[in-house]
C-alpha atoms as a PDB file:
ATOM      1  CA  UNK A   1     -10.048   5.454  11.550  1.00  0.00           C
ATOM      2  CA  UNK A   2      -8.508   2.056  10.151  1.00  0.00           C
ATOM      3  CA  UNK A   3      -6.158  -0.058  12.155  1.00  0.00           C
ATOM      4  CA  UNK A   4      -3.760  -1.382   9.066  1.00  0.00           C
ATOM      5  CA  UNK A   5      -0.866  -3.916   9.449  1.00  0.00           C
ATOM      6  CA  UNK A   6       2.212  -2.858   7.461  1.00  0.00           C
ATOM      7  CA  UNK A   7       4.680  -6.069   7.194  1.00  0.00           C
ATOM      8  CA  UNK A   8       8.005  -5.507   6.151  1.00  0.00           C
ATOM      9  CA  UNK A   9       9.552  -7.912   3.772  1.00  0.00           C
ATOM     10  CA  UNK A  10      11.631  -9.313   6.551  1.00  0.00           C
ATOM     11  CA  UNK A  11       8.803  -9.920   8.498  1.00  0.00           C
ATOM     12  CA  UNK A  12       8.460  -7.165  10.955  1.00  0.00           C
ATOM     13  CA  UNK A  13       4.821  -6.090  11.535  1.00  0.00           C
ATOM     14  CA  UNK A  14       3.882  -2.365  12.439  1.00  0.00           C
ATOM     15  CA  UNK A  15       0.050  -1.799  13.448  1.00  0.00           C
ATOM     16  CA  UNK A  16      -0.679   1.838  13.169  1.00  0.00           C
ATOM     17  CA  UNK A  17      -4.162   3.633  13.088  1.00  0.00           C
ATOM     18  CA  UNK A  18      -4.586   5.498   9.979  1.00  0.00           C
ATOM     19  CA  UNK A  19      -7.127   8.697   9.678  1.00  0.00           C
ATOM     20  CA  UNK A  20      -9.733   7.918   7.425  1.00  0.00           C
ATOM     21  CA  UNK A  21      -9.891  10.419   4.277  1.00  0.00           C
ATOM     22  CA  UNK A  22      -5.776   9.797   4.255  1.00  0.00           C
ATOM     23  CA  UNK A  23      -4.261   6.731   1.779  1.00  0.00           C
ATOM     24  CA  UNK A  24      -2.480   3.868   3.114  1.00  0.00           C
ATOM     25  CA  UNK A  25       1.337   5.097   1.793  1.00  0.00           C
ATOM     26  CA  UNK A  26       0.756   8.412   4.193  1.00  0.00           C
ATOM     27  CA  UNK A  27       0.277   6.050   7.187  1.00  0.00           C
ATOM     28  CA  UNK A  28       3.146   4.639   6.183  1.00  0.00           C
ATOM     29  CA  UNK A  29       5.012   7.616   6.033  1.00  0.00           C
ATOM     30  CA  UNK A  30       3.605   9.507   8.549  1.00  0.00           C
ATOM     31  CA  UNK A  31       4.220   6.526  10.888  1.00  0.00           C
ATOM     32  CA  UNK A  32       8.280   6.176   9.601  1.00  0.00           C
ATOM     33  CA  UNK A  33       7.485   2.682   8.292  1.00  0.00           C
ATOM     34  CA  UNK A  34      10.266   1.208   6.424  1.00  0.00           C
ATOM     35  CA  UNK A  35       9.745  -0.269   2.793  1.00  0.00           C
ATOM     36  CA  UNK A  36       7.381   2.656   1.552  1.00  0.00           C
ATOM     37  CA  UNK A  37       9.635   5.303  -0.301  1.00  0.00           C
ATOM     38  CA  UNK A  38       6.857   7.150  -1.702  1.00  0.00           C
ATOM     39  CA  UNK A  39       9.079   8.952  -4.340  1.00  0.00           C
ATOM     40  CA  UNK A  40       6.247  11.149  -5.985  1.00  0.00           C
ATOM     41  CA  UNK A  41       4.795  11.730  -2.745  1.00  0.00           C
ATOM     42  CA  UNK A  42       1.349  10.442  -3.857  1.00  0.00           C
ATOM     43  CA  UNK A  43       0.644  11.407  -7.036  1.00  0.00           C
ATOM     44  CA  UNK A  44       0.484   7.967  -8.637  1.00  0.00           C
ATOM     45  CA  UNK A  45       3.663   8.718 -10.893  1.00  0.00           C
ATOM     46  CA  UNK A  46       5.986   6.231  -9.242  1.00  0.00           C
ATOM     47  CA  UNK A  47       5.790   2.546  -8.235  1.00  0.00           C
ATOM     48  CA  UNK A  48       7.827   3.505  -4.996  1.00  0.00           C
ATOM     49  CA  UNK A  49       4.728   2.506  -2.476  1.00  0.00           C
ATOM     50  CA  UNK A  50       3.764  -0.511  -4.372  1.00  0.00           C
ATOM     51  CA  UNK A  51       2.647  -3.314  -1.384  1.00  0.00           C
ATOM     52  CA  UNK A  52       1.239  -6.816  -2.065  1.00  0.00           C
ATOM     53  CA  UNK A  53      -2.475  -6.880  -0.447  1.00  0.00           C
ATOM     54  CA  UNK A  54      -3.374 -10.027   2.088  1.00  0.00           C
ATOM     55  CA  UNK A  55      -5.487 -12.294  -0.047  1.00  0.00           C
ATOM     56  CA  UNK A  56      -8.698 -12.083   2.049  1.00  0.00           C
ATOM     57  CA  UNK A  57      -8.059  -8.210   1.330  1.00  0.00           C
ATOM     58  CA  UNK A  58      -8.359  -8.279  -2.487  1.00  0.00           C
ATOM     59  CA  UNK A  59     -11.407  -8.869  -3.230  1.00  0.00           C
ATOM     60  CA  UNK A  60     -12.103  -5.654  -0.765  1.00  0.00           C
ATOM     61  CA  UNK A  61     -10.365  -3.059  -1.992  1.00  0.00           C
ATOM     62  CA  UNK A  62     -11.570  -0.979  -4.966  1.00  0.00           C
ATOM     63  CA  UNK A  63     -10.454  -1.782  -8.264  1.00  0.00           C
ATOM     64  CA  UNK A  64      -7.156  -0.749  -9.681  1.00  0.00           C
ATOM     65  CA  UNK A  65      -7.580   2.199 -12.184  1.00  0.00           C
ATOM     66  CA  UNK A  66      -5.908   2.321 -15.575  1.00  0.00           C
ATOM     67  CA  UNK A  67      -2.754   5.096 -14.449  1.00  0.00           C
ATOM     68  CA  UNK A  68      -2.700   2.573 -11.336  1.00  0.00           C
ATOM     69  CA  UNK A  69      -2.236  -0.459 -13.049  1.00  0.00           C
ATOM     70  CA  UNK A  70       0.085   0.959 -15.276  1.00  0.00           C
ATOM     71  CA  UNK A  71       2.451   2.501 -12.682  1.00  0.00           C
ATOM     72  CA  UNK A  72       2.651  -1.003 -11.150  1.00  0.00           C
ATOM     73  CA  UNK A  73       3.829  -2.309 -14.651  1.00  0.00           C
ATOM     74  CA  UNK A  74       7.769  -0.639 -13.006  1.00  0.00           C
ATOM     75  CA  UNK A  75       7.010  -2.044  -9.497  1.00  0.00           C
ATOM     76  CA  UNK A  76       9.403  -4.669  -8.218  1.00  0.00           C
ATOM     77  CA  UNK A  77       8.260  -7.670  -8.866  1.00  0.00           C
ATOM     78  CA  UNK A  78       4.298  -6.675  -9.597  1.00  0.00           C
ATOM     79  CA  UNK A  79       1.781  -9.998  -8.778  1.00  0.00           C
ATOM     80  CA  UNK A  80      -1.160  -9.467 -10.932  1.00  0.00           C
ATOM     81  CA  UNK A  81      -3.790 -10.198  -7.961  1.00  0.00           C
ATOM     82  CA  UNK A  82      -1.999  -8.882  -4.931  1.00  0.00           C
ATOM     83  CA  UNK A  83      -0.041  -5.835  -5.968  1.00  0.00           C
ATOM     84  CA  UNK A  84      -1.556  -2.122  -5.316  1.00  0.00           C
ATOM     85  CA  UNK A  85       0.194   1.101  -5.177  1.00  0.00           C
ATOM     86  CA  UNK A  86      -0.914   2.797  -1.657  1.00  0.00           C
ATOM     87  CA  UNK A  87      -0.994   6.119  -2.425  1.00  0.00           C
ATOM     88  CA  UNK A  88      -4.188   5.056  -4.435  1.00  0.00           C
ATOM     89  CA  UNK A  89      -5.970   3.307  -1.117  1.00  0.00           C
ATOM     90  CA  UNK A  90      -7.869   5.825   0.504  1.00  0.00           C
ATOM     91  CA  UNK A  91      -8.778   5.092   4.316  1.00  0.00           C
ATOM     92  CA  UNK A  92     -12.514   4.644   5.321  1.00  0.00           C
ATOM     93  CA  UNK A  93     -13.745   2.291   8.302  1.00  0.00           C
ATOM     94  CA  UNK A  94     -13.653  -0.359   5.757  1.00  0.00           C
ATOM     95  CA  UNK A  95      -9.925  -0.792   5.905  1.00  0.00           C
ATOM     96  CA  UNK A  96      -9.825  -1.748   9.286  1.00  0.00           C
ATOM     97  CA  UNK A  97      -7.690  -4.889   9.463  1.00  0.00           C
ATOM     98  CA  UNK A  98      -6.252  -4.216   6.599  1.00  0.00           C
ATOM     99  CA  UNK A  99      -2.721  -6.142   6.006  1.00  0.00           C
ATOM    100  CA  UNK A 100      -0.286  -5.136   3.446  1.00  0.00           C
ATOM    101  CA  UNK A 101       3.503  -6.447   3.183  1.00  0.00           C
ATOM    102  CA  UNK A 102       6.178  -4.240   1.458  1.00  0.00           C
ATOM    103  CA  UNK A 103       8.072  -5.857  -1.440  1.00  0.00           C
ATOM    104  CA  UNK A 104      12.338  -7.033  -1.368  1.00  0.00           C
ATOM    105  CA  UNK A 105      12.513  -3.254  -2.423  1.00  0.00           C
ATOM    106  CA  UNK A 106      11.309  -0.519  -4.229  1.00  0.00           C
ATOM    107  CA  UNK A 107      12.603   0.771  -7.799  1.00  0.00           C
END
């Protein structure tokens, strides 16, 4: 289980503890934490739970795949380090801590 810090673009943090084997965007929904829309429900074929990763996360995580990257080419405002879609972030002990803040919006 992974204790992950969703931060809404206005600022307002929600800790939640996530089940490992589960991806970040169904903490966020299962949790009803705004800013995640989660359109395609996980299947990588929307941009709709695209978050921007805490710097000292980056480096962590495991690197974007090609569908992933591409998806996030249709994200709102995509930054080339920090962006990740989190339907593609499983949950393992390793995420504990992990910080993510939502975009202005999803499209």
């Amino acid at each position: 289980m992974a204790r992950i810090t969703y931060i809404e673009h206005g600022g307002k943090e929600h800790v939640v503890e996530v089940q490992n084997g589960m991806t970040v965007m169904e903490g966020a929904r299962d949790n009803g934490i705004p800013g995640i829309e989660a359109d395609c429900g996980g299947a990588c074929a929307c941009s709709t739970c695209h978050v921007y990763v805490h710097p000292d996360w980056v480096e962590k995580l495991p690197e974007k795949d090609e569908m992933e990257q591409d998806m996030l080419d249709f994200a709102y405002e995509p930054d080339l380090e920090r962006s990740r879609l989190t339907c593609q972030l499983k949950v393992s002990d390793a995420l504990d801590g992990l910080i993510v803040q939502m975009p202005e919006k999803q499209i």
